[in-house]
Protein backbone atom coordinates (compact mmCIF):
# COMPACT_ATOMS: atom_id res chain seq x y z
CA UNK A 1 0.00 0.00 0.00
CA UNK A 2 3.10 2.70 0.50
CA UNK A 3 3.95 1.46 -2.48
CA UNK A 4 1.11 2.61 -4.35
CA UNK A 5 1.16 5.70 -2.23
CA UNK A 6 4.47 6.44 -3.40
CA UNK A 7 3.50 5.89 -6.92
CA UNK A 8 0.63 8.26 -6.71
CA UNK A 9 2.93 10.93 -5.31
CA UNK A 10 5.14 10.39 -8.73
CA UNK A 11 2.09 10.75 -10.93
CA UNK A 12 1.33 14.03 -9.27
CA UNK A 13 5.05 15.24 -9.69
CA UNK A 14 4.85 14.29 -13.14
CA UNK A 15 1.44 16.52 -13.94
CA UNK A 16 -0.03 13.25 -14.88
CA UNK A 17 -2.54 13.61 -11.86
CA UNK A 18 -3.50 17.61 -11.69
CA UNK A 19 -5.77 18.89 -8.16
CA UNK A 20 -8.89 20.76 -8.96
CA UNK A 21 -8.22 23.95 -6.82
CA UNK A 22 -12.07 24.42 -5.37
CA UNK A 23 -14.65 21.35 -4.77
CA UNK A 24 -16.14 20.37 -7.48
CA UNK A 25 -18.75 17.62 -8.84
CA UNK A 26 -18.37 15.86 -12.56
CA UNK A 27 -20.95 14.39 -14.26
CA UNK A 28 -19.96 11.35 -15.63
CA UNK A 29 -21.28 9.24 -18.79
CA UNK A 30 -20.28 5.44 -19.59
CA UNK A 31 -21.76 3.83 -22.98
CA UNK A 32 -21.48 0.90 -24.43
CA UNK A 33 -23.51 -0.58 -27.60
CA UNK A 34 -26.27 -1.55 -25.96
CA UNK A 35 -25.84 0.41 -22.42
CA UNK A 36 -25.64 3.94 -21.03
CA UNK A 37 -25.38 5.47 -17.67
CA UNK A 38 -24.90 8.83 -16.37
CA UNK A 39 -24.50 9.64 -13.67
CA UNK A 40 -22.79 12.67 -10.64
CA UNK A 41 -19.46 11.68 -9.08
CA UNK A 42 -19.63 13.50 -5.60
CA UNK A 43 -18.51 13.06 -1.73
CA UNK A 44 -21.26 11.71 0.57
CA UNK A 45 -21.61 12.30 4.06
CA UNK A 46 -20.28 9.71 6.48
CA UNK A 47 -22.67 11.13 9.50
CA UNK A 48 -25.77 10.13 6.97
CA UNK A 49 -24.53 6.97 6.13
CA UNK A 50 -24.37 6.42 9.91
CA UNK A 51 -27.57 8.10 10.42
CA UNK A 52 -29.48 5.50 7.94
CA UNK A 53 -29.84 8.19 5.36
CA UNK A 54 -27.63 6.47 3.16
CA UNK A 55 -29.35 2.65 3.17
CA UNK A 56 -27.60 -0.38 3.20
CA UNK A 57 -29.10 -3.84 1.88
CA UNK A 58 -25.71 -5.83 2.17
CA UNK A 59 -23.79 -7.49 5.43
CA UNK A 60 -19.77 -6.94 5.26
CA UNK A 61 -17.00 -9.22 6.09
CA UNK A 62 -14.58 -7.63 8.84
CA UNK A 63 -11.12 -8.56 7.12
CA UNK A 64 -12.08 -6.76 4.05
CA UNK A 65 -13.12 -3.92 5.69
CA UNK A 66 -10.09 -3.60 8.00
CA UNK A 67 -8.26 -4.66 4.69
CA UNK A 68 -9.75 -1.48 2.75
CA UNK A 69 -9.31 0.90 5.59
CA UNK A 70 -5.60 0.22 5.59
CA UNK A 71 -5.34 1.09 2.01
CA UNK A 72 -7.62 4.06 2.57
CA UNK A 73 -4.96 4.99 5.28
CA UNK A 74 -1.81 4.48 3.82
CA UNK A 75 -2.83 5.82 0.57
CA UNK A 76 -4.30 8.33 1.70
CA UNK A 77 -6.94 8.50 -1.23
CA UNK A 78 -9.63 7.09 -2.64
CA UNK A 79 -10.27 5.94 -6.69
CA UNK A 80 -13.62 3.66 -6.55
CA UNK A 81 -16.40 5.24 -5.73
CA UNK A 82 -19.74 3.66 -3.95
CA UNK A 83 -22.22 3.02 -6.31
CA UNK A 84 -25.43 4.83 -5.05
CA UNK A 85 -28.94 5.42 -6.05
CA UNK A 86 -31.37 8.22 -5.72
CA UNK A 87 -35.44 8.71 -6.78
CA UNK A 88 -35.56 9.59 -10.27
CA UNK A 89 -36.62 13.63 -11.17
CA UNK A 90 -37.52 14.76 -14.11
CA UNK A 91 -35.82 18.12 -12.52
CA UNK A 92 -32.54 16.92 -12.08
CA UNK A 93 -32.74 14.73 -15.54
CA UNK A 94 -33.25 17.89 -17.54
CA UNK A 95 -30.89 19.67 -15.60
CA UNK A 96 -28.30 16.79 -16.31
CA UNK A 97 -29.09 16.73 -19.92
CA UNK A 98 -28.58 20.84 -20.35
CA UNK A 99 -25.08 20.16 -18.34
CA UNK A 100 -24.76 17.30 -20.93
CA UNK A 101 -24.83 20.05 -24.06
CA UNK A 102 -21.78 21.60 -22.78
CA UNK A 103 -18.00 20.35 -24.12
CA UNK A 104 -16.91 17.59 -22.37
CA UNK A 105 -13.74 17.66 -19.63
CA UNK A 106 -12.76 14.08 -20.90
CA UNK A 107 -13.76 11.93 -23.94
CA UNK A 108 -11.86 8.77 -24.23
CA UNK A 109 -12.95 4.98 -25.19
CA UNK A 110 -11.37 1.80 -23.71
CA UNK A 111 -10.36 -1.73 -24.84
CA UNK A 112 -13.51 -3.11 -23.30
CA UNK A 113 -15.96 -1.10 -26.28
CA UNK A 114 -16.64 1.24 -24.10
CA UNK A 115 -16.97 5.12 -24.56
CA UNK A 116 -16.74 7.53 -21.64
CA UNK A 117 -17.41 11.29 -21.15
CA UNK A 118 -16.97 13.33 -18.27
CA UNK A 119 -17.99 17.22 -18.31
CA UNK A 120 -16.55 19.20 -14.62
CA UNK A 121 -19.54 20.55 -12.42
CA UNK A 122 -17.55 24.12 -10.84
CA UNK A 123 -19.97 26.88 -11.27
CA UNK A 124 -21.17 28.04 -7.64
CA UNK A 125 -24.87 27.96 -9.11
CA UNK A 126 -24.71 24.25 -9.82
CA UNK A 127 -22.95 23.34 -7.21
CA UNK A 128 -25.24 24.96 -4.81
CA UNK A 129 -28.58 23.72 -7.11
CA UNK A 130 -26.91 20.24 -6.54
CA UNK A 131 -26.42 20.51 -3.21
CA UNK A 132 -29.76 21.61 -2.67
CA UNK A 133 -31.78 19.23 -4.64
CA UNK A 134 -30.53 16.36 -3.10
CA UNK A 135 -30.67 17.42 0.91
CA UNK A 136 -34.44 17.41 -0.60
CA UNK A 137 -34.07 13.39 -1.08
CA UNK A 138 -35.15 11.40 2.44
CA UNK A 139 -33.23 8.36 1.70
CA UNK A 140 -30.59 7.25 -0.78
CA UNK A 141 -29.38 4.06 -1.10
CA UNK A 142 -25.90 1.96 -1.96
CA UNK A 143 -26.30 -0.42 -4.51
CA UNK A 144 -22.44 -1.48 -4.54
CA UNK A 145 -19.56 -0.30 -2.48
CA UNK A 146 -20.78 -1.83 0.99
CA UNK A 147 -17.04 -2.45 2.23
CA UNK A 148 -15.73 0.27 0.75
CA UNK A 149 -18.18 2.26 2.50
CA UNK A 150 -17.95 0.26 6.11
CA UNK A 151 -14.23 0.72 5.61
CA UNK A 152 -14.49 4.57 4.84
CA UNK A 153 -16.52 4.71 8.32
CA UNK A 154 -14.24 3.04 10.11
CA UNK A 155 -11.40 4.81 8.83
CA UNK A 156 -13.43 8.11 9.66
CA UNK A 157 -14.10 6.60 13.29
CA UNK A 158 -10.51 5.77 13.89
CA UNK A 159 -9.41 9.64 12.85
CA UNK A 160 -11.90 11.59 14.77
CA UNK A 161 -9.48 13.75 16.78
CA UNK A 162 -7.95 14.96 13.40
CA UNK A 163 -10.60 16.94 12.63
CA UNK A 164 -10.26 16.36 8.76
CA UNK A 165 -13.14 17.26 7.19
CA UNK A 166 -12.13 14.93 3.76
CA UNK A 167 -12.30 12.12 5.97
CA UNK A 168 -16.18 12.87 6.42
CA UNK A 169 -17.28 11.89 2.97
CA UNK A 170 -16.70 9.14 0.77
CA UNK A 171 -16.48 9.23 -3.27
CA UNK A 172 -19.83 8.09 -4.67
CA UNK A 173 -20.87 7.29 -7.89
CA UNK A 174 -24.66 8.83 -7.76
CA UNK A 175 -27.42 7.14 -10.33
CA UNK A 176 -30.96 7.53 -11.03
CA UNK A 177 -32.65 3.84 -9.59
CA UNK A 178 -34.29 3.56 -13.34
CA UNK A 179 -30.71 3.69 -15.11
CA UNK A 180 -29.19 0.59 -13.21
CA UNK A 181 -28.94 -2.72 -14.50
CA UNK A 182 -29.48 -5.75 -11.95
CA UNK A 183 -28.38 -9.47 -12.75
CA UNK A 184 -28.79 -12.37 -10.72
CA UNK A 185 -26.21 -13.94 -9.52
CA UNK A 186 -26.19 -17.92 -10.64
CA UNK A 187 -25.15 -20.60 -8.17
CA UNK A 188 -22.99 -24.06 -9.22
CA UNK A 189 -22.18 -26.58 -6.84
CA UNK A 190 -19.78 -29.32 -6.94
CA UNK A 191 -21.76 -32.09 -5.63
CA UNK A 192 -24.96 -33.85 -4.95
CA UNK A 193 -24.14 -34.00 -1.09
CA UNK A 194 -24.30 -37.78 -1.38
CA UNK A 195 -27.52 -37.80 -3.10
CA UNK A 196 -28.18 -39.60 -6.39
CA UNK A 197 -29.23 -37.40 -9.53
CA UNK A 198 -32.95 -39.22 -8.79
CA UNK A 199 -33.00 -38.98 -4.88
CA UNK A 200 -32.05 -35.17 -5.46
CA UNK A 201 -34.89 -34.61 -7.85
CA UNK A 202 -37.46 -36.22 -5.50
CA UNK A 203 -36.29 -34.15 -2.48
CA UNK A 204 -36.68 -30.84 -4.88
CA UNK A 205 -40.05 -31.96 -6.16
CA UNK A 206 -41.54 -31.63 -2.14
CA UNK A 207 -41.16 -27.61 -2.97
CA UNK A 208 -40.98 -27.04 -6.64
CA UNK A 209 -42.68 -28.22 -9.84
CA UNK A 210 -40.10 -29.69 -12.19
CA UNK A 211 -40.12 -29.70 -15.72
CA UNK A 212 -37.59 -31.40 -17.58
CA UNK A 213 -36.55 -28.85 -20.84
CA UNK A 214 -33.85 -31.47 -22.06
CA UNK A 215 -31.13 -29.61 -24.19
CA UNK A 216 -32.94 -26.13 -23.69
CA UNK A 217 -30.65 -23.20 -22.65
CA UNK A 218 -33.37 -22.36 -20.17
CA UNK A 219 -33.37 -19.34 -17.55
CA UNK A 220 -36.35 -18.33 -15.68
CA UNK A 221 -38.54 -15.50 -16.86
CA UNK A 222 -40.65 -14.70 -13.20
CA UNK A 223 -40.23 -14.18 -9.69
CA UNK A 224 -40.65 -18.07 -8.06
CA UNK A 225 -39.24 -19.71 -11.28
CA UNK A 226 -35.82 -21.51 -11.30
CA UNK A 227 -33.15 -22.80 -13.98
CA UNK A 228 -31.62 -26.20 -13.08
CA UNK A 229 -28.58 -27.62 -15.15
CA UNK A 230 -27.94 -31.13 -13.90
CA UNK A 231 -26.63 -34.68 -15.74
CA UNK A 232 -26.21 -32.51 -19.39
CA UNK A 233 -30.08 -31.47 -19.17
CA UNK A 234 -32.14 -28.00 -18.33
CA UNK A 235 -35.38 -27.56 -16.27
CA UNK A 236 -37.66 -25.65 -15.14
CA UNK A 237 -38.46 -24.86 -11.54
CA UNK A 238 -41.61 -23.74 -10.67
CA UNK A 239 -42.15 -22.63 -6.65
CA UNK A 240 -45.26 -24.17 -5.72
CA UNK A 241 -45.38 -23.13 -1.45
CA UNK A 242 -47.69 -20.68 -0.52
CA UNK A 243 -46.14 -17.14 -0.47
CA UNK A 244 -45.69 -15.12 2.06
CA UNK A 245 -46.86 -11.58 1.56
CA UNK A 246 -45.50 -10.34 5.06
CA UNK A 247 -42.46 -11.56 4.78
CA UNK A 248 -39.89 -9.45 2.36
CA UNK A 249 -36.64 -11.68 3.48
CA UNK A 250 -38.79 -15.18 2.02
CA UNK A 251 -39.97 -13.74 -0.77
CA UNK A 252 -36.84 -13.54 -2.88
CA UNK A 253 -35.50 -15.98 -4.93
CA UNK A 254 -32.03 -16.27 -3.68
CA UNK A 255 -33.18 -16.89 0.30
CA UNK A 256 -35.95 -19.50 -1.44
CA UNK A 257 -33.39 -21.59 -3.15
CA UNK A 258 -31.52 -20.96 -0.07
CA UNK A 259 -34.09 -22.37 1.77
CA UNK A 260 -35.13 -25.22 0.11
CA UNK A 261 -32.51 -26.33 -1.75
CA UNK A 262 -28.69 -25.44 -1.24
CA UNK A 263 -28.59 -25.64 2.62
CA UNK A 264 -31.26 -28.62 3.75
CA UNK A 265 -30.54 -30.91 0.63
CA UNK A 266 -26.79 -29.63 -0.43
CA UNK A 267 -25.59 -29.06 2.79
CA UNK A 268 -24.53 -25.75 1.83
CA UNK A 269 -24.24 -23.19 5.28
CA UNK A 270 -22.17 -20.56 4.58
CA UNK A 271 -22.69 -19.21 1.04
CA UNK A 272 -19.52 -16.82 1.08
CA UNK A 273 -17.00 -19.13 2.41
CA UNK A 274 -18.31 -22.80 1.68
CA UNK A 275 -15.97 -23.92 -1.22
CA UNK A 276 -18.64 -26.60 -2.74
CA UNK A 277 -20.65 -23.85 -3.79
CA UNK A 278 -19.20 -20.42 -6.82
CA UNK A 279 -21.10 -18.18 -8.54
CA UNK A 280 -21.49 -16.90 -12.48
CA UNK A 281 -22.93 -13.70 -12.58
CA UNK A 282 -26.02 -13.54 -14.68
CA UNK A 283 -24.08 -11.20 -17.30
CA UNK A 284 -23.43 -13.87 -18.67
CA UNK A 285 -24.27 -16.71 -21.01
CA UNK A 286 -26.06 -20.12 -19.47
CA UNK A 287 -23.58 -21.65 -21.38
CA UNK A 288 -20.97 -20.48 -18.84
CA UNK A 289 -23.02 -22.83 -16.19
CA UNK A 290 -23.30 -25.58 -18.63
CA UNK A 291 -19.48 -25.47 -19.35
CA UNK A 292 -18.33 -25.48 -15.87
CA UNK A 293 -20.65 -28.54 -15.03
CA UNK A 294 -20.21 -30.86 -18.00
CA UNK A 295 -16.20 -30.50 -17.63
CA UNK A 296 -16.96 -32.25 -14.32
CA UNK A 297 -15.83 -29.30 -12.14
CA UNK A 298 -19.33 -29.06 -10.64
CA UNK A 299 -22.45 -31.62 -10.49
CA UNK A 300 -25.68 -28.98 -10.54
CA UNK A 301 -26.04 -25.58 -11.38
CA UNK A 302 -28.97 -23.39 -10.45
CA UNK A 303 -29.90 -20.27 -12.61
CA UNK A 304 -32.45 -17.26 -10.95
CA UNK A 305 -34.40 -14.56 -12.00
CA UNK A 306 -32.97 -11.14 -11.34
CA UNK A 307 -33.65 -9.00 -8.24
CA UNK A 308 -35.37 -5.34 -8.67
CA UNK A 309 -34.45 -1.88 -7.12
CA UNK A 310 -37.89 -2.06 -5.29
CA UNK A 311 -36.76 -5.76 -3.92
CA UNK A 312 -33.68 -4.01 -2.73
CA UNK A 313 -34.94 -0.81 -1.22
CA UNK A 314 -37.47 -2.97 0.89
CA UNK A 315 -34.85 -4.83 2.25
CA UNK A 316 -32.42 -1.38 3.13
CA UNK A 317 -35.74 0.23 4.44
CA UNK A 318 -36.98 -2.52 6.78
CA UNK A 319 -32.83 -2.71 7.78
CA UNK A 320 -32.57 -6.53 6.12
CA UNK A 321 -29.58 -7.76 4.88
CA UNK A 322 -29.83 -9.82 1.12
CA UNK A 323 -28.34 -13.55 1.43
CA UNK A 324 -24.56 -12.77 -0.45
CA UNK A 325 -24.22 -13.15 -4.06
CA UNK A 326 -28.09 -11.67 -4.50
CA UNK A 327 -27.48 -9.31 -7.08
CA UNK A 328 -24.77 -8.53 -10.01
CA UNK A 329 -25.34 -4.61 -10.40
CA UNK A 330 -23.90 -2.31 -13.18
CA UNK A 331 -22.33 0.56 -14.46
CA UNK A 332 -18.85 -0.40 -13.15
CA UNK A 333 -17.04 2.73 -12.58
CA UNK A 334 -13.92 3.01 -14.26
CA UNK A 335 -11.33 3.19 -11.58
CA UNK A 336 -8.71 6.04 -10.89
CA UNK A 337 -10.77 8.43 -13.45
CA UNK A 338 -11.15 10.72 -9.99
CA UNK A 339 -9.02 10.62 -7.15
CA UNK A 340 -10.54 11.82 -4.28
CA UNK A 341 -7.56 12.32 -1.62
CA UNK A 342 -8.36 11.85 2.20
């Protein structure tokens, strides 16, 4: 970590890295052929993340977080910023599309296809508009970032007596909820759990319809439907309990499969550190899950329907944390575009 401090420190020296001289926010637009999101690159408040302003829908793991905060403090800055969303507005849309008009601050493309545009936000009458329109907003709400926000806290927590006011925010990557794309996240396990391929299927069938779709690249097109890959054939999955309106936390598909399947007939506990059990996000191809299984690496691999923003919020607002691996969320930010220095 000095090390990359001490490399940042030549990039300044060099001019290849320059420092805004006032605060300033950049608007910040990533395309691709079929994509696009735009979206404001700006510090949020630490003491509002604490406060449950800033809503969380994800549990961390305390090694990355202490891991993070040691880069944060040797560093000294930050280059990924916390993917956040807010309520769309037609007010701040046109506003963004009028700022949009204006010659860009960077326009550059990159080996992935990709085509990005940034434009500087410095006048004192944005800035303050900005400002304004979103102390308006009651609630927003991280939709990737939660240990590099945890470790920003703690790294806040740990320099109180400093009084460093950088150390109050965090970088964050703010997007209207209707511009980001969710995938599901696609589980393959390596075995059966002793089970045979027909004592597996009869234990599934006590919770799920199952139809076989033989050679189909099948995925699930509704809530309560699941993909199954298992013995070189697909099928369908079809959730046939009773649901639970009350309950948010049994009501998604990942804690349902959970549930039923990967922990009382796989075995599976601990779905981040349980080494029978990976993940394909659901970016891409079913092949991907067919591959893995029929070169013998795994026995059964189960494909889901993708989580929603309002699936997510309800979680954050009721202060429930999503089973890990729940959702695969884009834009990716391209890192080390803005440096935010602590």
């Amino acid at each position: 970590f000095k090390g990359v401090a001490l490399k940042y420190q030549d990039f300044k020296n060099a001019n290849i890295l320059e420092q805004e001289n006032k605060p300033v926010f950049y608007l910040y637009l990533i395309e691709s052929k079929t994509q696009k999101f735009t979206g404001i690159i700006a510090g949020i408040s630490i003491e509002d993340y604490q406060n449950n302003v800033i809503k969380k829908h994800e549990d961390t793991l305390q090694y990355r977080v202490e891991l993070f905060k040691d880069y944060l403090h040797q560093t000294q800055f930050n280059t990924e910023p916390v993917l956040i969303t807010y309520p769309d507005s037609a007010e701040l849309q046109n506003w963004i599309e009028l700022k949009k008009q204006n010659i860009p601050f960077y326009q550059f493309s990159t080996t992935d296809k990709q085509k990005h545009t940034l434009w500087k936000i410095e006048a004192n009458n944005d800035i303050n508009w900005l400002s304004s329109h979103f102390e308006a907003i009651p609630n927003l709400y991280i939709a990737d970032g939660h240990h590099r926000t945890a470790s920003a806290e703690l790294l806040f927590e740990e320099n109180k007596s400093l009084k460093n006011d950088n150390l109050s925010y965090f970088m964050s990557f703010l997007i209207p909820e209707s511009n980001v794309t969710i995938y599901e996240y696609n589980r393959i396990i390596r075995d059966l759990n002793g089970n045979t391929k027909e004592e597996f299927i009869l234990k599934i069938e006590k919770n799920f319809i199952i139809k076989s779709k033989e050679q189909e690249l099948w995925k699930p097109h509704n809530k309560f439907e699941f993909g199954m890959y298992l013995d070189g054939n697909f099928y369908a999955l079809f959730y046939k309990q009773d649901i639970n309106e009350t309950s948010i936390s049994e009501n998604l598909d990942a804690q349902i499969l959970y549930d039923k399947v990967l922990n009382p007939i796989l075995g599976i506990g601990d779905l981040r550190n349980d080494e029978r059990i990976d993940y394909i996000s659901g970016k891409q191809s079913v092949t991907a899950i067919k591959k893995a299984i029929d070169e013998d690496d795994y026995e059964v691999g189960f494909m889901l329907y993708p989580t929603n923003i309002n699936e997510i919020k309800d979680f954050a607002d009721n202060n429930l944390i999503m089973p890990p691996k729940s959702t695969y969320i884009e834009p990716k930010f391209r890192n080390g575009l803005i440096v935010y220095e602590l």
